[in-house]
Protein backbone atom coordinates (compact mmCIF):
# COMPACT_ATOMS: atom_id res chain seq x y z
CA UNK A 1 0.00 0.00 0.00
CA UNK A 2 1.37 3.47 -0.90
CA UNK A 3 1.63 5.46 2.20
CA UNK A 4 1.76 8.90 0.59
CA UNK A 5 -2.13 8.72 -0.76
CA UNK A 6 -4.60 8.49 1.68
CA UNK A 7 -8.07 8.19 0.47
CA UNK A 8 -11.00 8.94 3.03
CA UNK A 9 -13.26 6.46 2.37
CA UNK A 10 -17.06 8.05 2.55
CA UNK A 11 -19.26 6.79 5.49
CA UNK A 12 -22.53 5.84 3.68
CA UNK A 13 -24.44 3.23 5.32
CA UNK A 14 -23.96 0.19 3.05
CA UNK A 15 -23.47 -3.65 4.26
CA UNK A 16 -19.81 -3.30 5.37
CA UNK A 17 -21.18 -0.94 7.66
CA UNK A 18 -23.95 -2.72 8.89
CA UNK A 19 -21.59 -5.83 9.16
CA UNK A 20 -19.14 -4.31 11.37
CA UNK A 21 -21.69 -3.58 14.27
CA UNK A 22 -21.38 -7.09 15.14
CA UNK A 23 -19.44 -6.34 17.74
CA UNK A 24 -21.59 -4.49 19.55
CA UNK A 25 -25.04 -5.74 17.94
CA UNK A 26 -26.76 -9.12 17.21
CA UNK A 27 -28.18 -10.74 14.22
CA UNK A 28 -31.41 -9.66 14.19
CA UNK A 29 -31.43 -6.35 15.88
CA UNK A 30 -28.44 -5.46 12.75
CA UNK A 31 -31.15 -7.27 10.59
CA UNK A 32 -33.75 -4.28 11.50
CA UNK A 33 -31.04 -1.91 10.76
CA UNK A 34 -31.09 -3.44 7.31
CA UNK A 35 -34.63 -2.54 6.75
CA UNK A 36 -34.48 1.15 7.80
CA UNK A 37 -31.34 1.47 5.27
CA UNK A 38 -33.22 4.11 2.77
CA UNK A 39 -34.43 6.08 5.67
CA UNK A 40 -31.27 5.88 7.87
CA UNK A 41 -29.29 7.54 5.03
CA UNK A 42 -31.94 9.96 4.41
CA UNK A 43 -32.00 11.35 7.77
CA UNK A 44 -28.41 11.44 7.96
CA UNK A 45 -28.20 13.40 4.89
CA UNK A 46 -31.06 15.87 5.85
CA UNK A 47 -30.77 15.93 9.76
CA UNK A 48 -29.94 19.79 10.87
CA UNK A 49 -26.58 20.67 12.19
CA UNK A 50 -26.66 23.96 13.65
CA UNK A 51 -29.04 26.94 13.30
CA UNK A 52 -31.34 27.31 10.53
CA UNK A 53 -31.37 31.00 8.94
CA UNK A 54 -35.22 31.10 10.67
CA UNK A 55 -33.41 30.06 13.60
CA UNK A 56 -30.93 32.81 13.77
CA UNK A 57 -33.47 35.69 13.42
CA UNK A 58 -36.26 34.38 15.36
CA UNK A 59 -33.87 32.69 18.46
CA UNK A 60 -30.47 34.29 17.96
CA UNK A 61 -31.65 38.35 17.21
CA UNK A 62 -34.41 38.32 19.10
CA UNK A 63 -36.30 41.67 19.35
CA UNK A 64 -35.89 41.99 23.76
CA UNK A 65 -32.00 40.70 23.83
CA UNK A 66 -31.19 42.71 20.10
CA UNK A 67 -33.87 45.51 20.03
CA UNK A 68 -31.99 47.89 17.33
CA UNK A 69 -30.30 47.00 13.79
CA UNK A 70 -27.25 47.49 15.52
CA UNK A 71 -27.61 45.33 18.35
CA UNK A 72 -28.38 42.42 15.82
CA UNK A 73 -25.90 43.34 13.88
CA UNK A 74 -22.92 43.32 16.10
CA UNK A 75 -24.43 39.71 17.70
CA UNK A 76 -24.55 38.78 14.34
CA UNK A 77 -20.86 39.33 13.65
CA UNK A 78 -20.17 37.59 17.10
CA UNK A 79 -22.01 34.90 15.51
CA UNK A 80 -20.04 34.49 12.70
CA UNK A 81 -16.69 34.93 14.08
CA UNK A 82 -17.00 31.89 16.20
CA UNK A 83 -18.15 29.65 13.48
CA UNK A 84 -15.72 31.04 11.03
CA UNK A 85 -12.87 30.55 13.42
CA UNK A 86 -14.28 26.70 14.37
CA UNK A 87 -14.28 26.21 10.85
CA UNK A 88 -10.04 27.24 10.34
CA UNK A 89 -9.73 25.08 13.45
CA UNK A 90 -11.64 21.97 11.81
CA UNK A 91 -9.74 22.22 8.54
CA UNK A 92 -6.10 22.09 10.99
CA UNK A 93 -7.36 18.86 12.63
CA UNK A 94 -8.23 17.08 9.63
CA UNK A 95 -5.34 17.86 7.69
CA UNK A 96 -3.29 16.74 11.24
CA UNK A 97 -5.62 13.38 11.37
CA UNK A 98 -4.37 13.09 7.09
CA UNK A 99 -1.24 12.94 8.35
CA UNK A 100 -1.83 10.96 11.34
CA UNK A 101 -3.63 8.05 8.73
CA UNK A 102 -0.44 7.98 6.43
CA UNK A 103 1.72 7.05 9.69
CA UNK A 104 -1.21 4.49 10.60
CA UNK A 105 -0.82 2.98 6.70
CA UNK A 106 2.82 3.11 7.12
CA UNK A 107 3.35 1.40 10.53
CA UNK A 108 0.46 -1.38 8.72
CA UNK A 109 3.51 -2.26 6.41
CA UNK A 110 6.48 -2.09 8.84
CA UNK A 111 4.47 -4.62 10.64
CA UNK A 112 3.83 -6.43 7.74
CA UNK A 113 7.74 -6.18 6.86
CA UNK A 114 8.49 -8.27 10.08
CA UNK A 115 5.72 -10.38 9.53
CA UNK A 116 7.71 -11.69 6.21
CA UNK A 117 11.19 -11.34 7.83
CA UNK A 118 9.50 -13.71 10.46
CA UNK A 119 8.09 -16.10 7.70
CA UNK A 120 11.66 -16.00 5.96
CA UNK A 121 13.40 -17.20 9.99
CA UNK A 122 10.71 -19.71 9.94
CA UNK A 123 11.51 -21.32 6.97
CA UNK A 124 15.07 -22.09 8.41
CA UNK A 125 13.76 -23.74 11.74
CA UNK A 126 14.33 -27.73 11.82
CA UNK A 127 11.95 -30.25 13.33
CA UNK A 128 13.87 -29.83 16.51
CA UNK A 129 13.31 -26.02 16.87
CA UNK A 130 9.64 -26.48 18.93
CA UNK A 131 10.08 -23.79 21.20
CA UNK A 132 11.65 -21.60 18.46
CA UNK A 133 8.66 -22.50 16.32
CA UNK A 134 6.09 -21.94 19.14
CA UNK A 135 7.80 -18.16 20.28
CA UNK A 136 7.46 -17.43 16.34
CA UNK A 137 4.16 -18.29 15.74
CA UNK A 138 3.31 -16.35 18.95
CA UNK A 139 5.32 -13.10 17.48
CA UNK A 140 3.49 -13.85 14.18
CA UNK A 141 -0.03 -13.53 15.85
CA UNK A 142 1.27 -10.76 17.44
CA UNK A 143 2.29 -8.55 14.90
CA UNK A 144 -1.34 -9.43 12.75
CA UNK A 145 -2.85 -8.57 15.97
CA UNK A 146 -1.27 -5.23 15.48
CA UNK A 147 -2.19 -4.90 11.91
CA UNK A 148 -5.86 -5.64 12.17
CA UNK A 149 -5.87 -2.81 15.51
CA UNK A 150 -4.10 -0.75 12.62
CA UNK A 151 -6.44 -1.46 10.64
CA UNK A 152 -9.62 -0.02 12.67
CA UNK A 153 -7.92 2.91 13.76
CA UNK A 154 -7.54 3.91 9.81
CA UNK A 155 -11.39 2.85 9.85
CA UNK A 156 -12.67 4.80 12.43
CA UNK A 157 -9.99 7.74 11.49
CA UNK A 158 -11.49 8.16 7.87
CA UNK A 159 -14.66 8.16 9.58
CA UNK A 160 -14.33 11.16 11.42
CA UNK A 161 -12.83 12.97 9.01
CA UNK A 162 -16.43 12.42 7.32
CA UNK A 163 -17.78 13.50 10.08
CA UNK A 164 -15.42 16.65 10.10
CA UNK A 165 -16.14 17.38 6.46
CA UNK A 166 -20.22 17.41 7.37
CA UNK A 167 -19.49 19.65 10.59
CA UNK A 168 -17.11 21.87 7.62
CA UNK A 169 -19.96 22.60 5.34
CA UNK A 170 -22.62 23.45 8.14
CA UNK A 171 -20.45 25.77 9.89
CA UNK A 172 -19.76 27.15 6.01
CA UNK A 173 -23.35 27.26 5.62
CA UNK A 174 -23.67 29.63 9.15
CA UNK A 175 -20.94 31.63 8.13
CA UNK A 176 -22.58 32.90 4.77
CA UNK A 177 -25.81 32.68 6.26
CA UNK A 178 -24.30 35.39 8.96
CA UNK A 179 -23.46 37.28 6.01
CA UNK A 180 -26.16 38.22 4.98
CA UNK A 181 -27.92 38.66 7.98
CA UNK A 182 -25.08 41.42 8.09
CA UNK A 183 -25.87 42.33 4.52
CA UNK A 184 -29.43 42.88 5.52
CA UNK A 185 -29.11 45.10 8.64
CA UNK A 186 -26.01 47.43 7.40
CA UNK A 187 -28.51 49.59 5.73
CA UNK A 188 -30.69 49.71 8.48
CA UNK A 189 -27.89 50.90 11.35
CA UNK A 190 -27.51 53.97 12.79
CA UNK A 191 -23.99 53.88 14.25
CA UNK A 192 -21.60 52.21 11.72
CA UNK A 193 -19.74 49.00 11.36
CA UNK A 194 -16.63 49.63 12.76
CA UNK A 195 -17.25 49.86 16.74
CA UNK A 196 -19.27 47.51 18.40
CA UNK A 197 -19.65 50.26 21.58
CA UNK A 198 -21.32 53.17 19.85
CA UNK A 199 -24.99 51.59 19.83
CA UNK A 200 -25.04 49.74 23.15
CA UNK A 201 -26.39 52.73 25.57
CA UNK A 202 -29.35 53.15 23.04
CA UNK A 203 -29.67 49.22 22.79
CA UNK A 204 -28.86 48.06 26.18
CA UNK A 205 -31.30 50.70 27.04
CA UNK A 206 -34.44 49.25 25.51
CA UNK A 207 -33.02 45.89 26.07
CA UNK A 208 -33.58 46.55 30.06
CA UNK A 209 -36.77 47.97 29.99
CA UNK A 210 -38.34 45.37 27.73
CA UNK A 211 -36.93 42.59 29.90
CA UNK A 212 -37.95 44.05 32.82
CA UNK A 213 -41.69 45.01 31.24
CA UNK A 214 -41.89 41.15 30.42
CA UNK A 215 -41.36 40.34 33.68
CA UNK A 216 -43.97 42.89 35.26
CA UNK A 217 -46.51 42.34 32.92
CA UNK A 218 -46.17 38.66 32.83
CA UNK A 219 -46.43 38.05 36.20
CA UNK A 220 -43.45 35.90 35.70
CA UNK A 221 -41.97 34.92 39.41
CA UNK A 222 -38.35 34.66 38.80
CA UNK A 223 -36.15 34.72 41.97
CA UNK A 224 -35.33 37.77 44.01
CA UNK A 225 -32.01 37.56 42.70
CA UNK A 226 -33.71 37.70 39.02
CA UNK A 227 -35.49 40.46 39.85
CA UNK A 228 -33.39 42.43 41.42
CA UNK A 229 -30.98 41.76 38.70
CA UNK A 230 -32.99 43.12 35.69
CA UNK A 231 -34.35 46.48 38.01
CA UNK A 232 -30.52 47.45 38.95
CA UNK A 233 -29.35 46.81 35.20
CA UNK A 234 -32.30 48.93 33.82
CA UNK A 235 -31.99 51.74 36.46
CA UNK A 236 -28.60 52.21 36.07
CA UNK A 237 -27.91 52.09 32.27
CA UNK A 238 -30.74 54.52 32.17
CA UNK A 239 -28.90 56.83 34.42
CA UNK A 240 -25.70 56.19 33.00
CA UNK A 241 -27.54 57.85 29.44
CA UNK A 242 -28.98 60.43 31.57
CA UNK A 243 -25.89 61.77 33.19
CA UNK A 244 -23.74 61.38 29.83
CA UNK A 245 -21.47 58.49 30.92
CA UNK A 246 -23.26 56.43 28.26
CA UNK A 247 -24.04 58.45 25.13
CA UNK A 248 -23.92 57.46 21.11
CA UNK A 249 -20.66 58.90 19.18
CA UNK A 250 -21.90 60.84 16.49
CA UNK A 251 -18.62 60.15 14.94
CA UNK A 252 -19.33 57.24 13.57
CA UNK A 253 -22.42 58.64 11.17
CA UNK A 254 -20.28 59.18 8.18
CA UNK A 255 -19.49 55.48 8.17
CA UNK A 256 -23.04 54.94 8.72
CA UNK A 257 -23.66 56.90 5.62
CA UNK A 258 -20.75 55.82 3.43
CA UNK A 259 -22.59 52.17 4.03
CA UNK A 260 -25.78 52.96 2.75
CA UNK A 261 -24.16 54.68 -0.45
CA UNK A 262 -22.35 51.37 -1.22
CA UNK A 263 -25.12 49.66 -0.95
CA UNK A 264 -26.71 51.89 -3.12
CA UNK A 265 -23.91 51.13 -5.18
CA UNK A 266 -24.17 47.47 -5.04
CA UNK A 267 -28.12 47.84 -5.81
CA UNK A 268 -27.23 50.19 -9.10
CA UNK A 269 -24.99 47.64 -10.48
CA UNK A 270 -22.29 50.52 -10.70
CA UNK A 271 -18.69 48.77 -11.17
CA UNK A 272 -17.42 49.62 -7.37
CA UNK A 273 -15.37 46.12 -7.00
CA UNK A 274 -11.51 46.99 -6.34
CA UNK A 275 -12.02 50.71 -6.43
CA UNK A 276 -10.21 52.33 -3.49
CA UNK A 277 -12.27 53.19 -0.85
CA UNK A 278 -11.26 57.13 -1.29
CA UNK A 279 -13.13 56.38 -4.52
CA UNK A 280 -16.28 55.32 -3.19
CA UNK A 281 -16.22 58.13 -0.51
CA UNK A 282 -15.76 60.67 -2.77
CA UNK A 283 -18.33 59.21 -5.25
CA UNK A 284 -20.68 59.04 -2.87
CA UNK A 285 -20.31 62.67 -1.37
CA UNK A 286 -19.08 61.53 2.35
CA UNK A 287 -16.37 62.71 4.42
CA UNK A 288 -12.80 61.00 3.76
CA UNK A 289 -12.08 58.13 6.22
CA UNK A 290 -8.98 56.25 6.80
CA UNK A 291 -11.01 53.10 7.32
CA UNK A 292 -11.27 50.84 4.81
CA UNK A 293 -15.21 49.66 4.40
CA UNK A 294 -14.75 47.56 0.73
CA UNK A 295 -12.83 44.41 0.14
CA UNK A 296 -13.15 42.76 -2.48
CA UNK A 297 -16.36 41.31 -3.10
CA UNK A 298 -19.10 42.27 -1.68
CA UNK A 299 -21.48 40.37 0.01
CA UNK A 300 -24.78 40.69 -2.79
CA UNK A 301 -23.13 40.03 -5.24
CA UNK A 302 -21.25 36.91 -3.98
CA UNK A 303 -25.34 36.00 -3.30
CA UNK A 304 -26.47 36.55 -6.79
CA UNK A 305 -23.63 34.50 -8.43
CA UNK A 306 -23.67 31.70 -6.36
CA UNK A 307 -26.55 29.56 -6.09
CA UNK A 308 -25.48 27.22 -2.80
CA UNK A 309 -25.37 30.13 -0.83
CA UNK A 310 -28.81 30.14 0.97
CA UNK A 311 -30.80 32.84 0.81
């Protein structure tokens, strides 16, 4: 076997697999595995991994935790981050387990190696050699008993990097789906992408008195502790706005409005793609910036052109 190529074997449910849960199953019970074949690889194809998009605006941004554009917004970046950086993370361990296979495929043969050195010694053993014979033979089932361990661990390796390869495209799937969550609310914001801070006394401001309306009104008997929690929190961001500790930056508005004129951009079909973004500031009438707010693509049209990108 060629050690340098390692092919990850896919883990559909066919016989071999049903056949190797002998170990841990009986005849018949495998048997009624047999039968539900179709719909065990149906549901494993179609069973959820993650959030649905429904389920990250509905759960995730909910309207008391994320009450403004903004507040969605940033929690939508959080969002993404961590999948995005669970995703780099994923692709290191399965190229580490490729490499780990190769050394399983290659310690298969040097076990195999002695098996034939042994086979060779063998050969040269009289009639008188019993105990010579007997220690061989023992060595020999040895070293097979090593190959076939060798053997599973390869198995069971190539089936977790299936498994890592499903987990790969669902955290994908989160990350664009993030995306254009994002895409959705820029227009929408009122304190600009590039500071998560400048909405939060506005936000965290309805935030409190919604949670702590919900609880009045709802006759909901949390725990004094619960209670007291969400009264302190909502008195004192409120007078942290009212004393000028916690205030918007205004600062921030001509990245606020640069956004919107990209969009408008984007929405235009106007050829913005690579231009500097001096270019699109002065296009669009705003105030130079040092920031950049364009890379590359962006977002809609990566949407339009691609087709597995949900929607």
């Amino acid at each position: 076997m060629d050690s340098t190529k390692v092919e990850i074997v896919p883990s559909g449910i066919n016989d071999e697999a049903f056949d190797k849960l002998n170990f841990v199953l009986n005849p018949d019970q495998i048997e009624v595995l047999r039968k539900m074949r179709v719909n065990l690889e149906l549901h494993r194809e179609t069973t959820q991994i993650f959030r649905s998009e429904v389920e990250m605006l509905f759960s995730v941004l909910n309207d008391t935790k994320f009450p403004t554009p903004d507040a969605k917004y940033w929690q939508a970046v959080r969002e993404q981050d961590v999948h995005f950086s669970n995703l780099v993370t994923l692709n290191y361990e399965f190229e580490t387990e490729v490499i780990k296979i190769k050394n399983l495929y290659d310690m298969i043969r040097k076990n195999q190696v002695k098996q034939k050195k042994l086979e060779r010694d063998m050969l040269k053993l009289t009639a008188e050699d019993l105990l010579e014979r007997e220690e061989a033979e023992i060595e020999y089932s040895m070293l097979q008993n090593k190959i076939d361990t060798l053997q599973v661990e390869v198995q069971k390796a190539q089936y977790f990097q299936e498994e890592r390869k499903r987990v790969a495209s669902n955290r994908w799937r989160e990350v664009v789906t993030w995306e254009k969550i994002c895409a959705d609310l820029r227009p929408q914001m009122k304190y600009g992408i590039l500071s998560y801070e400048h909405h939060q006394p506005e936000s965290y401001g309805l935030r409190m008195e919604r949670q702590e309306r919900i609880m009045i009104n709802s006759g909901a008997k949390g725990s004094p502790s619960e209670a007291i929690n969400i009264s302190s929190q909502n008195a004192m961001v409120h007078k942290l706005i009212e004393n000028g500790t916690l205030k918007p930056d205004p600062r921030e508005f001509p990245i606020e409005r640069a956004t919107r004129e990209v969009v408008k951009m984007i929405e235009s079909g106007n050829n913005y793609i690579n231009q500097p973004t001096t270019k699109i500031l002065e296009e669009s009438k705003v105030p130079k910036i040092s920031t950049q707010i364009v890379q590359g693509e962006e977002v809609d049209t990566i949407f339009s052109n691609n087709p597995q990108i949900p929607r």
